[in-house]
Protein backbone atom coordinates (compact mmCIF):
# COMPACT_ATOMS: atom_id res chain seq x y z
CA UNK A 1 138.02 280.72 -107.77
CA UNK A 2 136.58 277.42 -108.41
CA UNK A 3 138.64 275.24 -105.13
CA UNK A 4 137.18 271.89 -106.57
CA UNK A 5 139.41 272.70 -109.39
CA UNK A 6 141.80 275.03 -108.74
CA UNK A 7 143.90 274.92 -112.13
CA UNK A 8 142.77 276.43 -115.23
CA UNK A 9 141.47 274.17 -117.65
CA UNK A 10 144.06 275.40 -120.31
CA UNK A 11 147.35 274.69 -120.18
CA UNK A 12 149.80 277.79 -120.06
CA UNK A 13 151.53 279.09 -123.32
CA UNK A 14 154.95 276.76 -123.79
CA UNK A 15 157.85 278.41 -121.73
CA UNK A 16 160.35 280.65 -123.69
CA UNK A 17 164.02 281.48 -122.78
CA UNK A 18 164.20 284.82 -124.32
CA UNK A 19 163.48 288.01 -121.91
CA UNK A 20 163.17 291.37 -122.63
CA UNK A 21 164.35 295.07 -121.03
CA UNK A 22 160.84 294.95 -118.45
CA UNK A 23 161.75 291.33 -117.16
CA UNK A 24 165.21 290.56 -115.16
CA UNK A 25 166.47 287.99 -114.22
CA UNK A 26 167.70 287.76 -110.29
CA UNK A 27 166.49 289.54 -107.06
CA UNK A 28 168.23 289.89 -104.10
CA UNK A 29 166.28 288.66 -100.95
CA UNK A 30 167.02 289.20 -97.30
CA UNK A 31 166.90 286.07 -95.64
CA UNK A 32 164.79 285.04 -92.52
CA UNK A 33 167.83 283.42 -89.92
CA UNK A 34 165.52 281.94 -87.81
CA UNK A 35 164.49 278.69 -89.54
CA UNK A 36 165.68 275.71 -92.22
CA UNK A 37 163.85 273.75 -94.22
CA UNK A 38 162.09 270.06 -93.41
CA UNK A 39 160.31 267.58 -95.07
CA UNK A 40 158.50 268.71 -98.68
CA UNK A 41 154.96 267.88 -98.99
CA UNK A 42 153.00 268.10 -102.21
CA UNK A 43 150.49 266.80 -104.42
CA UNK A 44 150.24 263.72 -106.61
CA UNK A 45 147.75 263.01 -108.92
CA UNK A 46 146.10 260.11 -110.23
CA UNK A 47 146.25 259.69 -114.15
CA UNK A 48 143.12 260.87 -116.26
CA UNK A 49 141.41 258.23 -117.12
CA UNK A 50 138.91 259.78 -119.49
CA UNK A 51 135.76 258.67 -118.57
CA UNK A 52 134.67 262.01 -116.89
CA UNK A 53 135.29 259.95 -113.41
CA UNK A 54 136.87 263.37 -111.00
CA UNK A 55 140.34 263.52 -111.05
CA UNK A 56 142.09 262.85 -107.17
CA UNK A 57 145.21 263.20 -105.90
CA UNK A 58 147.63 261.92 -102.63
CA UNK A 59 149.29 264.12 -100.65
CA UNK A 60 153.31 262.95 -100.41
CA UNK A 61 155.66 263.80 -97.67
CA UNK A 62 159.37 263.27 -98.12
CA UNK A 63 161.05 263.45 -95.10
CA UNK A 64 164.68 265.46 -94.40
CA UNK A 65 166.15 261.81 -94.54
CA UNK A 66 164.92 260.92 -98.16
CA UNK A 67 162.25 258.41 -96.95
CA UNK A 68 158.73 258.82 -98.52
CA UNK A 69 155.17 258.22 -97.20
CA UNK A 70 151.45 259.22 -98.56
CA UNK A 71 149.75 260.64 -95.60
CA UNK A 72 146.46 261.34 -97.58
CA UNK A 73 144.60 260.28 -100.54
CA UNK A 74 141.20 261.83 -102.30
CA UNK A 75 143.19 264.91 -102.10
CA UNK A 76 141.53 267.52 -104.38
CA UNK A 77 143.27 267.77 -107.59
CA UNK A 78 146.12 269.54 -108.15
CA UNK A 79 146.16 271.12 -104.85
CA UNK A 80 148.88 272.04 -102.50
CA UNK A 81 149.23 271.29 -98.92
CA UNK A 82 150.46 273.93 -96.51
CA UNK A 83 152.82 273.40 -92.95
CA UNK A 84 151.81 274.81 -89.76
CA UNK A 85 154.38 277.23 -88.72
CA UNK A 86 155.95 274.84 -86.31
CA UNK A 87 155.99 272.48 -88.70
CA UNK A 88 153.61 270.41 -86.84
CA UNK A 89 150.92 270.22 -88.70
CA UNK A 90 150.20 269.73 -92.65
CA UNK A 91 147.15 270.81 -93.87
CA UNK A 92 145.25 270.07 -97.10
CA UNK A 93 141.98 269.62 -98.54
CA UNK A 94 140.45 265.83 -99.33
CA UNK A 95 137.29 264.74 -99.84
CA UNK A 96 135.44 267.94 -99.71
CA UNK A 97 136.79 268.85 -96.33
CA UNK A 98 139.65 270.65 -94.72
CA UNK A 99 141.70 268.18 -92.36
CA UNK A 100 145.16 268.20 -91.20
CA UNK A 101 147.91 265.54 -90.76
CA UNK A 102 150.20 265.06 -87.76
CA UNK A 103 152.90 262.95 -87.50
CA UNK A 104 152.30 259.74 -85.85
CA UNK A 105 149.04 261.01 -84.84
CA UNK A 106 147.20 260.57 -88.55
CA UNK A 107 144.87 262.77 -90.06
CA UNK A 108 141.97 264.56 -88.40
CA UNK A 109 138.95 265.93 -90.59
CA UNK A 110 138.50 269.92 -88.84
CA UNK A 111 136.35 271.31 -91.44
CA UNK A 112 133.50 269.05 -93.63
CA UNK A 113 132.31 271.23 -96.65
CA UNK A 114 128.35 270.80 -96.74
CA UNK A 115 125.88 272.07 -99.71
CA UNK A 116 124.54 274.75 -99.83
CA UNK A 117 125.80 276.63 -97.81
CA UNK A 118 129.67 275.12 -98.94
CA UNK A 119 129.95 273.71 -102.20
CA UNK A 120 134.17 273.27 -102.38
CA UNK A 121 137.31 274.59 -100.71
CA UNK A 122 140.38 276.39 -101.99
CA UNK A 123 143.66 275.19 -100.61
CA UNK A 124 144.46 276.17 -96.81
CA UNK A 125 147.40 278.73 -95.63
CA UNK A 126 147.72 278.87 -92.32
CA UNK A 127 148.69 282.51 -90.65
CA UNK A 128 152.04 282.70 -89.13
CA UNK A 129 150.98 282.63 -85.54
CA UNK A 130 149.56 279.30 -86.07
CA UNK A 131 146.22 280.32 -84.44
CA UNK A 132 143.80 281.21 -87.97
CA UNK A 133 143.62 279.58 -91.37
CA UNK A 134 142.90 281.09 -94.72
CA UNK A 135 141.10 279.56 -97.55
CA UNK A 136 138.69 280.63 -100.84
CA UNK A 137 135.43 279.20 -100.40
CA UNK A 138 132.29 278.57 -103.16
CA UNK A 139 128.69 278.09 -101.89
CA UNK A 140 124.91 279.11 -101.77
CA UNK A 141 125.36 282.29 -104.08
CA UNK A 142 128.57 283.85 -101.98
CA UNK A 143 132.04 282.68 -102.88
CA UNK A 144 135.15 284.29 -101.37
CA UNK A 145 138.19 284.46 -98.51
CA UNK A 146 136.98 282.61 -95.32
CA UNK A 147 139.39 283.38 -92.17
CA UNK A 148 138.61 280.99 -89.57
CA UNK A 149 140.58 279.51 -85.72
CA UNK A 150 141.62 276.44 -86.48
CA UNK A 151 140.31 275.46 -82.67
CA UNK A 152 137.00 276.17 -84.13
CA UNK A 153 136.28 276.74 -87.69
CA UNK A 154 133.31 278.43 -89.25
CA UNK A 155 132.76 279.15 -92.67
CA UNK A 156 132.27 282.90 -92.73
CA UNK A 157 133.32 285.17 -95.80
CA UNK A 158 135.72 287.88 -94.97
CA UNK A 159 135.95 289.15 -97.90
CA UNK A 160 134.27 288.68 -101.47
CA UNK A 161 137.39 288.36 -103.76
CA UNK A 162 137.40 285.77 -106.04
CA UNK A 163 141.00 283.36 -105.61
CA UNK A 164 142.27 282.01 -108.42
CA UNK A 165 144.74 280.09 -106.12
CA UNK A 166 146.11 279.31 -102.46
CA UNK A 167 146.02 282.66 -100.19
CA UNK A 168 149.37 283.40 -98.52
CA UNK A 169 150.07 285.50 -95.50
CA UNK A 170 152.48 288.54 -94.70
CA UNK A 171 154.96 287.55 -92.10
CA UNK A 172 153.51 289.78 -89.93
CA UNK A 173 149.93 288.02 -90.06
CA UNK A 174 148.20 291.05 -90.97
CA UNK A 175 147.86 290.82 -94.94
CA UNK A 176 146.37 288.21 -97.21
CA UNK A 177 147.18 287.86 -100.74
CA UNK A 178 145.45 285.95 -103.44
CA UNK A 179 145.78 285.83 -107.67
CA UNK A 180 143.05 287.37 -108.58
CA UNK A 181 142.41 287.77 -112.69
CA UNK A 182 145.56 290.14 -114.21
CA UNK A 183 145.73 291.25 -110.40
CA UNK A 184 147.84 290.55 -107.12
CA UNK A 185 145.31 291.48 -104.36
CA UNK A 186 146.30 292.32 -100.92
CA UNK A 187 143.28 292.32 -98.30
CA UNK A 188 143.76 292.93 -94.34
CA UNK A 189 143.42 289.80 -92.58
CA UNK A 190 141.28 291.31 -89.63
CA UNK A 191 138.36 293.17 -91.18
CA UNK A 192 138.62 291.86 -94.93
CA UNK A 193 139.20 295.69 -96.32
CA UNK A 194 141.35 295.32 -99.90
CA UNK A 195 144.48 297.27 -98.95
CA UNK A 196 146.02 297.44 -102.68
CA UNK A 197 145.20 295.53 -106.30
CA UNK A 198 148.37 295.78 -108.70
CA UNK A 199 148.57 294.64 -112.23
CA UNK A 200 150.58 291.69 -113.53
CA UNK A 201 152.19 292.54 -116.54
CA UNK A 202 151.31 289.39 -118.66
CA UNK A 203 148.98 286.87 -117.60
CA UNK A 204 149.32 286.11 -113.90
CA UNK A 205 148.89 282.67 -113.08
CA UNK A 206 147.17 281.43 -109.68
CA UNK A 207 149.59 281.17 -107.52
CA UNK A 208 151.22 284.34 -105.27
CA UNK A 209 153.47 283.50 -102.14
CA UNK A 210 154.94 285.95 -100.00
CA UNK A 211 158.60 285.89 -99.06
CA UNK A 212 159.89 285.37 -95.84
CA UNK A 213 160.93 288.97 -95.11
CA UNK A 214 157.87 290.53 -96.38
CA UNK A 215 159.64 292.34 -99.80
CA UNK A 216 158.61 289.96 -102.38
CA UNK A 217 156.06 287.86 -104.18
CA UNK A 218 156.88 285.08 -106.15
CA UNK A 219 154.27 284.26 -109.00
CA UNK A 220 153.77 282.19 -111.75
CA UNK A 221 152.72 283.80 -114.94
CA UNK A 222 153.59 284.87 -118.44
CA UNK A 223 155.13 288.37 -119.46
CA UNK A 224 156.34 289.58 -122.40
CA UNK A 225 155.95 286.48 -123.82
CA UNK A 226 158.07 284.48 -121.25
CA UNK A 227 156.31 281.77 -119.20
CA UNK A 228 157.83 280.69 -115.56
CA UNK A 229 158.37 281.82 -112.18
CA UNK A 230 158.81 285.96 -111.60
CA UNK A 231 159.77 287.84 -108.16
CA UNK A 232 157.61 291.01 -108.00
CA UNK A 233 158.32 293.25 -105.15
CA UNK A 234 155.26 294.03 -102.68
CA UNK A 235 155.88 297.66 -103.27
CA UNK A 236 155.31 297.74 -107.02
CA UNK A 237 157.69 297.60 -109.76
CA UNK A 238 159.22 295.25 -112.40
CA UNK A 239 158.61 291.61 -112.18
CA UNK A 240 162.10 289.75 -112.53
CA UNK A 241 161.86 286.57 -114.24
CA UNK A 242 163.66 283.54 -111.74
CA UNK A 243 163.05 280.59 -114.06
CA UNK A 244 161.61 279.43 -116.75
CA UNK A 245 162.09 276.44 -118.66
CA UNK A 246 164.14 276.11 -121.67
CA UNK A 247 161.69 273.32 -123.42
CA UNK A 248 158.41 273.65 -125.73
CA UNK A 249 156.93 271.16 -123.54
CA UNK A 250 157.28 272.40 -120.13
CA UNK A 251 156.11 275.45 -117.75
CA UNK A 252 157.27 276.22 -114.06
CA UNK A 253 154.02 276.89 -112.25
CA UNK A 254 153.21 276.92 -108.42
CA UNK A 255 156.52 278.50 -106.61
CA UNK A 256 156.65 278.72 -102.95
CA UNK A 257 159.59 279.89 -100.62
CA UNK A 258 161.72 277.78 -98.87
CA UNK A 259 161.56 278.86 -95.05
CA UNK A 260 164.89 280.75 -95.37
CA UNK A 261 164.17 282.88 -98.37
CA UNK A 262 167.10 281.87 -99.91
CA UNK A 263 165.06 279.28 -102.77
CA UNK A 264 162.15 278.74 -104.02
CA UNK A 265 160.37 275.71 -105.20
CA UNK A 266 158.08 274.87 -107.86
CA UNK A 267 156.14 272.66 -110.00
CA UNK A 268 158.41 271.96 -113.85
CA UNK A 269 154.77 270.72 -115.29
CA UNK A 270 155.21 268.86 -118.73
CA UNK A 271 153.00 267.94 -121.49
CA UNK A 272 154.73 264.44 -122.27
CA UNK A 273 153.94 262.28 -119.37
CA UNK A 274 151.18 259.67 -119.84
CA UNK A 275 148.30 260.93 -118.46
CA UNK A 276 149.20 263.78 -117.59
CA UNK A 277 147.21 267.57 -118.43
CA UNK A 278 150.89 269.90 -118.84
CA UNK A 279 150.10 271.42 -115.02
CA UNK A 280 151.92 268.70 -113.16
CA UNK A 281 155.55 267.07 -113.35
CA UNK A 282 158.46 267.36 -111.46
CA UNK A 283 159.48 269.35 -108.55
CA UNK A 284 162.29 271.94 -108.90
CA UNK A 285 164.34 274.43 -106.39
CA UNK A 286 166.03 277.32 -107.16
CA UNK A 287 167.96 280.11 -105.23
CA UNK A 288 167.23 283.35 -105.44
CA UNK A 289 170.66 284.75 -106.11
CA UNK A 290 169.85 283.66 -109.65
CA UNK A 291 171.41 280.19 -109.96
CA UNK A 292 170.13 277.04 -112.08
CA UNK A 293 167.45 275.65 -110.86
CA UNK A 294 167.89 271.45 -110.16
CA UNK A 295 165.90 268.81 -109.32
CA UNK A 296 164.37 268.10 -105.87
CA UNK A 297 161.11 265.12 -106.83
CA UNK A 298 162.01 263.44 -110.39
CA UNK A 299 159.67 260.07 -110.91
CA UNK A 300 157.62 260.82 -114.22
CA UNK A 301 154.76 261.12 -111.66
CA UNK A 302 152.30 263.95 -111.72
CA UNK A 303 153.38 265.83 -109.07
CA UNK A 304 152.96 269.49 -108.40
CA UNK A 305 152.62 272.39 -105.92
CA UNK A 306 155.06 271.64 -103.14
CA UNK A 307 155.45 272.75 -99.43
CA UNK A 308 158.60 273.35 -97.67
CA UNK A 309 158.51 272.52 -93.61
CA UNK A 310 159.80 275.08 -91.58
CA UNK A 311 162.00 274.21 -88.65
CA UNK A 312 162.52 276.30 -86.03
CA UNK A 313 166.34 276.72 -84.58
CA UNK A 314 166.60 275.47 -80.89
């Protein structure tokens, strides 16, 4: 993983609507009754302006009640945020270091990235007790998983497995999962040991996210010639294609679960907005049970790579 960059530099192949036997096209999910959904946070970035200057991005939050605020800016490109399990807490990277927003108390650098020794960050997940926070990390010849309190972080590898995206954690805190090439890699969160490495059937994108009950991954990626979102159960077996868009111009990239299980969101990228590089665009949601997806964030921006906030039940 390169985390001052975390998107490949080529767009993915134009979506297609047909499928084929090995790709289905609904999963049934148990959902988590314990929480709803919040605000969405994600990432906007500024246009491309061509003259090599390095691309930046705000981080947006849209609270439950429609209103809209940027809580961040010199976001690293195309990144997404993630929300504390309480919902507290938002966490991103900007300006080379790992800091966290808090409502109505602002945004507190934790974590400054400093060469050699850290040369860039991947995008945070925090683990579901709330205590540790994953991220890829790049620097002075050893890049790989850093595990770290978020009371006080250190930059120390846990395990050397190169991220091609955001990590995301089991439910039960005690698995990490990362893209990884072809491969969905699974590494234990306490000692760093890879636990299992299966094969994407296509070309796997760079983002994995674990559902809320621990059966599924959702994935971007391409297979058998089909580009969008996929549900691949954690146990093996056939990915099952959730959406993908109908146009030549666009690709749904970057899903992530909604904190009941029942949707997931993701990133409809397009090729035709000014400025933009066909890996950011609108913001979509779409149930599991294999409905349409519709439109959550629609304002010709270039936004991607959304996070739900969970909200626990009283």
């Amino acid at each position: 993983m390169r985390p001052s960059a975390t998107r490949s530099s080529s767009p993915p192949p134009a979506a297609s609507a047909s499928t084929s036997a090995s790709v289905a096209t609904s999963v049934a999910v148990e959902p988590s009754p314990t929480v709803t959904d919040g605000a969405i946070a994600w990432s906007r970035a500024a246009a491309a302006t061509g003259d090599g200057a390095r691309a930046t991005a705000s981080i947006v939050v849209r609270a439950s009640d429609g209103t809209t605020r940027v809580v961040a800016r010199d976001a690293t490109y195309r990144t997404p945020p993630a929300w504390s399990p309480d919902g507290g807490s938002l966490a991103f990277v900007a300006s080379g270091s790992f800091s966290v927003w808090r409502p109505g108390e602002g945004v507190e650098r934790v974590l400054a990235c400093v060469p050699p020794a850290c040369l860039g960050l991947g995008p945070p997940a925090w683990s579901p007790d709330g205590s540790t926070v994953a991220f890829a990390v790049i620097g002075d010849g050893r890049d790989g998983l850093v595990v770290t309190d978020v009371a006080g972080p250190e930059l120390e590898v846990v395990v050397d497995v190169v991220a091609d995206g955001p990590p995301t954690w089991s439910p039960d805190g005690t698995s990490i999962a990362v893209a990884s090439g072809d491969r969905i890699v699974v590494v234990d969160a306490r000692d760093g040991s890879i636990t299992s490495s299966s094969v994407f059937p296509g070309r796997l994108g760079d983002r994995v996210a674990w559902s809320p009950d621990g059966t599924t991954f959702a994935v971007d990626g391409t297979s058998d010639g089909t580009s969008g979102i996929f549900l691949v159960p954690v146990d093996g077996g056939v990915p099952l294609l959730l959406s993908a868009c109908a146009d030549d111009g666009c690709t749904d990239l970057d899903p992530t679960w909604t904190g009941d299980g029942r949707e997931v969101v993701f990133t409809r990228a397009r090729c035709d907005l000014p400025g933009g590089d066909c890996f950011t665009g609108d913001l979509f949601v779409v149930e599991v049970s294999g409905a349409a997806a519709r439109p959550l964030v629609t304002d010709r921006a270039l936004d991607c790579c959304a996070a739900v906030q969970p909200v626990l039940d009283p």
